[in-house]
Protein backbone atom coordinates (compact mmCIF):
# COMPACT_ATOMS: atom_id res chain seq x y z
CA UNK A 1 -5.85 78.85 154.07
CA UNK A 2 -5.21 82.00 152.13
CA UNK A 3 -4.54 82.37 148.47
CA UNK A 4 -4.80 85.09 145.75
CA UNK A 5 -5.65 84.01 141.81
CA UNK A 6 -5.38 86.00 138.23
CA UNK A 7 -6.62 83.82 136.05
CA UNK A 8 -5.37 80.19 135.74
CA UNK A 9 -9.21 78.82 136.42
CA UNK A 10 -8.67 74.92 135.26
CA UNK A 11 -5.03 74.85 137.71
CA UNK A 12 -6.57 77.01 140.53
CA UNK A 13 -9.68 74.46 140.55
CA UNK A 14 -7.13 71.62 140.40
CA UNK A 15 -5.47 72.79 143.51
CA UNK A 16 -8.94 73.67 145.41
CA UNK A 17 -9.62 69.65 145.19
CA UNK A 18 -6.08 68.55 146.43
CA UNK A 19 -6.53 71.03 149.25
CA UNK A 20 -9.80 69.83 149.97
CA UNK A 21 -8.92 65.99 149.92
CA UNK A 22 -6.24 66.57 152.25
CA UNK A 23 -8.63 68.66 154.78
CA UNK A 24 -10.89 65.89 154.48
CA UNK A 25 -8.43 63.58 156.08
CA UNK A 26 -7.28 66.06 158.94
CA UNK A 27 -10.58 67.27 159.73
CA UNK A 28 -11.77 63.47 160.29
CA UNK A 29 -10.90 63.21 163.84
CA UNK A 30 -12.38 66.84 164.81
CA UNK A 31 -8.75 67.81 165.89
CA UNK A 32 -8.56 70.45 163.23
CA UNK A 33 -11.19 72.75 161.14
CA UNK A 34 -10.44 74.20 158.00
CA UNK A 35 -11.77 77.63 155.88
CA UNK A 36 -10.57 78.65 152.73
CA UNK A 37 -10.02 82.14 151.59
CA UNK A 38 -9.71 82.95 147.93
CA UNK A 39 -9.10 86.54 146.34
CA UNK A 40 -9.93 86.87 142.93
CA UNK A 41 -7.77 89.67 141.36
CA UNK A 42 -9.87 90.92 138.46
CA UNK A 43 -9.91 87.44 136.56
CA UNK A 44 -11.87 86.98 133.27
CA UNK A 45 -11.84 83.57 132.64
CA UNK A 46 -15.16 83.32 135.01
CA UNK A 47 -13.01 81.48 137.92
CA UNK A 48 -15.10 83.13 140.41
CA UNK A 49 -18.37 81.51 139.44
CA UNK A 50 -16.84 78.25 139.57
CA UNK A 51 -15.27 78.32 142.66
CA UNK A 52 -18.49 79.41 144.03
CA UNK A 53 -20.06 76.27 142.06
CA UNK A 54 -17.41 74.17 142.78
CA UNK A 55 -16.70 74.79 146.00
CA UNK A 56 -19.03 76.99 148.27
CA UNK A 57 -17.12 76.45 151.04
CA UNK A 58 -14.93 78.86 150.07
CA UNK A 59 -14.77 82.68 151.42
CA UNK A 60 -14.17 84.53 148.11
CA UNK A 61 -13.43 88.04 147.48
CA UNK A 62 -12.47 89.98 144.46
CA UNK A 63 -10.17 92.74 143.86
CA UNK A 64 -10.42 94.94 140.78
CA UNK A 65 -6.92 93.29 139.23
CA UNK A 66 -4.44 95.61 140.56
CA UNK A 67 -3.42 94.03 143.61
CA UNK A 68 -0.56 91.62 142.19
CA UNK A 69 0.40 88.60 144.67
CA UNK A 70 1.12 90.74 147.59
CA UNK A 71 -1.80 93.20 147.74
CA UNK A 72 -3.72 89.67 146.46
CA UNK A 73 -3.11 87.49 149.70
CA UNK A 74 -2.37 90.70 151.86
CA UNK A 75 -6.13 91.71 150.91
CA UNK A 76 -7.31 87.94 151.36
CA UNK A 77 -5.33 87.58 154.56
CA UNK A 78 -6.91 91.07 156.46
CA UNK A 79 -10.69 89.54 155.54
CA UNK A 80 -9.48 86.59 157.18
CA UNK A 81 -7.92 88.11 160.32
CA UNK A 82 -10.90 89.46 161.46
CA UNK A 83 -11.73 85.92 162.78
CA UNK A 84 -8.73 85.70 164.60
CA UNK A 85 -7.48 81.86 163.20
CA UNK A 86 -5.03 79.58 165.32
CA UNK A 87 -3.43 79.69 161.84
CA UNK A 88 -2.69 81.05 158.52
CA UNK A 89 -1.45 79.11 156.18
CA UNK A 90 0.22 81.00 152.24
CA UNK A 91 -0.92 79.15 149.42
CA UNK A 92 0.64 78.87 145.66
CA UNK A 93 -2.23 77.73 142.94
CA UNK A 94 0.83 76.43 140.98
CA UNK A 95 1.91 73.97 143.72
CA UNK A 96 1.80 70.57 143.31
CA UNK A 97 0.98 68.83 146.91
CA UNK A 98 2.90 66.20 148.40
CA UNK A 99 0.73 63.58 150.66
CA UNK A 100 0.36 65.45 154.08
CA UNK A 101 1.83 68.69 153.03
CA UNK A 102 -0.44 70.52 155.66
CA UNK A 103 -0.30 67.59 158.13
CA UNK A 104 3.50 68.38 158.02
CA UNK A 105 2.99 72.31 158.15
CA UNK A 106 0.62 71.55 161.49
CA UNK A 107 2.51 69.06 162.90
CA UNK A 108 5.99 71.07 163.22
CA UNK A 109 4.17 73.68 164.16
CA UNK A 110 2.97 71.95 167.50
CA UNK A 111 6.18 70.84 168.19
CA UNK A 112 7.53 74.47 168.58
CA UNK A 113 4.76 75.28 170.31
CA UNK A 114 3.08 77.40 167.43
CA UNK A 115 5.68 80.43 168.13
CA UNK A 116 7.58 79.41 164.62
CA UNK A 117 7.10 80.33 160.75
CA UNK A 118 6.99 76.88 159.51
CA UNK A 119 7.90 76.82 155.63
CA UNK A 120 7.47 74.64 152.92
CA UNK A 121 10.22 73.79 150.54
CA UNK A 122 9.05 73.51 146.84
CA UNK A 123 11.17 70.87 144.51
CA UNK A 124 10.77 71.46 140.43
CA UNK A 125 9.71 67.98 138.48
CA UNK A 126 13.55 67.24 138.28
CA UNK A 127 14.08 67.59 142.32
CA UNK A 128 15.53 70.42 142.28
CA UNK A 129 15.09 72.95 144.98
CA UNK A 130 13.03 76.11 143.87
CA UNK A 131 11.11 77.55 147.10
CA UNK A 132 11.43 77.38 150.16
CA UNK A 133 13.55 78.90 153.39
CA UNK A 134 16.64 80.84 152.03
CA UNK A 135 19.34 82.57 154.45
CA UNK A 136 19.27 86.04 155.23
CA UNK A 137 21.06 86.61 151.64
CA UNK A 138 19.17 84.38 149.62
CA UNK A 139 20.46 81.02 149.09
CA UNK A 140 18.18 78.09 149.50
CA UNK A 141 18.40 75.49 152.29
CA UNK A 142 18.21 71.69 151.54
CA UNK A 143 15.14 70.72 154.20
CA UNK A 144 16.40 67.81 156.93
CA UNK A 145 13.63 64.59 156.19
CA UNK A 146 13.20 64.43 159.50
CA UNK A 147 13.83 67.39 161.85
CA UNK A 148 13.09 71.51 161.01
CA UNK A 149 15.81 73.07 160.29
CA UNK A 150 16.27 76.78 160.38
CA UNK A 151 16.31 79.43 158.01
CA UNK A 152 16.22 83.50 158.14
CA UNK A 153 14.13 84.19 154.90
CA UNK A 154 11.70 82.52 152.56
CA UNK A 155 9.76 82.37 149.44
CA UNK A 156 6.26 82.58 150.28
CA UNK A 157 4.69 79.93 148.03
CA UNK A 158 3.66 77.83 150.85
CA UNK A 159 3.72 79.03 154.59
CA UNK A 160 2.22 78.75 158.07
CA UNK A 161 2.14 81.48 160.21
CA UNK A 162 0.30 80.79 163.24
CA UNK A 163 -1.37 83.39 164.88
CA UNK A 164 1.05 84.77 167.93
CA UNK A 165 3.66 85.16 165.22
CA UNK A 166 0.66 87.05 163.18
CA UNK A 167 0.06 89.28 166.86
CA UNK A 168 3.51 90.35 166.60
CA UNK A 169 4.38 91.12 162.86
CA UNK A 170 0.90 91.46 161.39
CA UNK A 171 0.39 91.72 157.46
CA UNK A 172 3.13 91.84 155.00
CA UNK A 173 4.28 95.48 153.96
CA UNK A 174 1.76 97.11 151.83
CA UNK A 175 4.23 98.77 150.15
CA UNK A 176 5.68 95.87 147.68
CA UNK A 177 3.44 94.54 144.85
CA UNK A 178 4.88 91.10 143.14
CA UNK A 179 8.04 90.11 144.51
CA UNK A 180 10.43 90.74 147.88
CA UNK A 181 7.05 90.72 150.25
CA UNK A 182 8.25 87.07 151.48
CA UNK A 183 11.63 87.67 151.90
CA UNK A 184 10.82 91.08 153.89
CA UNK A 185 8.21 89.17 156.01
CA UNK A 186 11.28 86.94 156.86
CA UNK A 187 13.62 89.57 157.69
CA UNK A 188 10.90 91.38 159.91
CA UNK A 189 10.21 88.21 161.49
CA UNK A 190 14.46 88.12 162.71
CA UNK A 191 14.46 91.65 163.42
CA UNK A 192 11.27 90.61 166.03
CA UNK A 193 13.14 87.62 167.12
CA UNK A 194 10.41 85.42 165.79
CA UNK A 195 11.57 82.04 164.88
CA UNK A 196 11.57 80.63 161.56
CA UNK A 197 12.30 76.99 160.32
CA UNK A 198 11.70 74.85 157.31
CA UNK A 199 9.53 71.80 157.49
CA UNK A 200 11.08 68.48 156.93
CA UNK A 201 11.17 67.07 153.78
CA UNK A 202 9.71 68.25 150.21
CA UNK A 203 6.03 69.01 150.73
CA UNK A 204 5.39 70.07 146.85
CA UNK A 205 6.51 70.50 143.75
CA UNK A 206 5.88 73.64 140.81
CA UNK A 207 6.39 74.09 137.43
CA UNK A 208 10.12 75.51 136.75
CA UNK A 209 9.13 79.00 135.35
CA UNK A 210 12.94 80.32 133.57
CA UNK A 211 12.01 82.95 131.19
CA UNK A 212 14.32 85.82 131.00
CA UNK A 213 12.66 88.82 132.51
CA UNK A 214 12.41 91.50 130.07
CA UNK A 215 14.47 94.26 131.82
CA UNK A 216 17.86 91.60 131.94
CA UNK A 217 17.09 90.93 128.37
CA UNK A 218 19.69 92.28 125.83
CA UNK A 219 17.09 92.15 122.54
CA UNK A 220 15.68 95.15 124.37
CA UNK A 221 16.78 98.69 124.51
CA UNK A 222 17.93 100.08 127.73
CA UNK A 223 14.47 103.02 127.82
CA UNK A 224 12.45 99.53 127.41
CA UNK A 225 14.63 97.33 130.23
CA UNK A 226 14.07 100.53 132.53
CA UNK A 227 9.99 100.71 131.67
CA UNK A 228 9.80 96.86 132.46
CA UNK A 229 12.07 96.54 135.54
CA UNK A 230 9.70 99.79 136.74
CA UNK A 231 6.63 97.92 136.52
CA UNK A 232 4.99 95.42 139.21
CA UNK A 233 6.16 92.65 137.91
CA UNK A 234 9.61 93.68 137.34
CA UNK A 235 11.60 95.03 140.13
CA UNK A 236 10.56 98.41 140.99
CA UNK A 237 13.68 100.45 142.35
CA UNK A 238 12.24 101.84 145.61
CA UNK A 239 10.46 98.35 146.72
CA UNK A 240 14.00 96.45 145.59
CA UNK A 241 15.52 99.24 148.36
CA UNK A 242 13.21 99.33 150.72
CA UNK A 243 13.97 95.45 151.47
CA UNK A 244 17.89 95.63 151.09
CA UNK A 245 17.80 98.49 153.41
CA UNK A 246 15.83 96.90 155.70
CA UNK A 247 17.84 93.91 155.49
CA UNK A 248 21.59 94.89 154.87
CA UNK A 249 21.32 98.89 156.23
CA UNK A 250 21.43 101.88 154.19
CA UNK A 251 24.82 101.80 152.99
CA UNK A 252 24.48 97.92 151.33
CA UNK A 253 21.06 98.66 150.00
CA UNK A 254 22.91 101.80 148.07
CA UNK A 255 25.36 99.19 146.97
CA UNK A 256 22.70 97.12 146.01
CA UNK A 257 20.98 99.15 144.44
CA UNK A 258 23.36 101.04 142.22
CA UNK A 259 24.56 97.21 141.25
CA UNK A 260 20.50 96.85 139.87
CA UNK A 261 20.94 99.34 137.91
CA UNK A 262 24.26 98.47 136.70
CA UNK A 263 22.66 94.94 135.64
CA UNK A 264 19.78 96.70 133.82
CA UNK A 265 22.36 99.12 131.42
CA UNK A 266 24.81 96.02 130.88
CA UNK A 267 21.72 92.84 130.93
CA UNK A 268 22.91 89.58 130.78
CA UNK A 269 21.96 86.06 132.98
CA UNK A 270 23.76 86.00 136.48
């Protein structure tokens, strides 16, 4: 189980205890066995101490608060690599769990012979579909409630990757910070003829998060929409074309890109 944390102490230790009741139930029969690892990326709010206190099961390690949910979990997931798992599983703090949600994850992955990215999909309070597996240009796919279904990209909220699909594509590109490190992991996985499906049925739900990013804003000027699409948690230019050139070709990710750029001078909600 990996996951990476700034801040959020009282939801992250929520979480922890939902992960752990649903361990408790899988480990019972001594078919599976279960470790946590939690990166703690420069928090304040003293959530490492109790984690530790809380749970001391838990393999925690702290970056200085500049790693941002890639480097988080990409720092989290190396430390954990080193004892070569059967499995890794992506974790979201802000997830809600549905009954089973890892039984599910384990289950499908079985069936296809653990060779497979098995995905979660992630439903808002409303039902409607948030996260999960998209197709190779984005859109979300409805999960079957009984079979996998497949998919080409995901979000990486909540993911297993077992370990020969971790012996061929290894960690997630270094290079990206916040955002488009799922969705490249996803493309590298088709380019690697890895497959990929989505688990059946909802396995959690998240709090809708719909704030206008600052660089599509209007009430902004255009040197401040550039400064904030430029930082980590915008959508840094040469991260938004590495991924479009790895996943469209160098022509469409120029296309793509000029169109960013286009959306940041005239900002508006598309």
């Amino acid at each position: 189980m990996l996951m990476t944390v700034h801040h959020r102490k009282a939801k992250t230790l929520s979480f922890l205890s939902e992960c752990f009741r649903q361990v408790d139930v899988l480990t019972s029969d001594d078919r599976y066995s279960f470790t946590f690892y939690l990166n703690d990326d420069g928090s304040t709010d003293g959530l490492s101490v109790d984690v530790a206190d809380q749970f001391p099961q838990v393999k925690l390690i702290k970056t200085p608060g500049n790693k941002y949910w890639c480097g988080g979990l990409r720092a989290v997931w190396a430390e954990a690599a080193k004892n070569e798992f059967d499995y890794y599983i992506w974790l979201d703090y802000d997830l809600e769990l549905r009954e089973n949600a890892f039984a599910v994850l384990l289950d499908n992955s079985a069936f296809l012979r653990d060779k497979a990215i098995v995905v979660g999909s992630v439903t808002d309070s409303k039902g409607k579909l948030i996260y999960g597996g998209r197709t190779r240009y984005g859109k979300l796919i409805e999960p079957d409630p009984v079979i996998p279904v497949a998919c080409s990209i995901m979000n990486g909220n909540l993911v297993l990757i077992p370990k020969s699909v971790f012996d061929t594509l290894g960690l997630m590109d270094e290079r990206y910070l916040q955002y488009l490190w799922d969705y490249d992991y996803g493309i590298r996985a088709v380019k690697a003829n890895v497959t990929r499906v989505i688990a059946p049925g909802v396995l959690a739900t998240c709090e809708r998060h719909e704030e206008l990013p600052l660089w599509r804003n209007p009430k902004y000027s255009l040197i401040q929409r550039y400064g904030a699409i430029s930082r980590p948690k915008g959508m840094p230019f040469k991260q938004y074309f590495l991924y479009q050139r790895r996943n469209l070709g160098f022509f469409n990710a120029l296309i793509q890109f000029l169109q960013l750029n286009f959306k940041v001078i005239f900002p508006k909600r598309w």
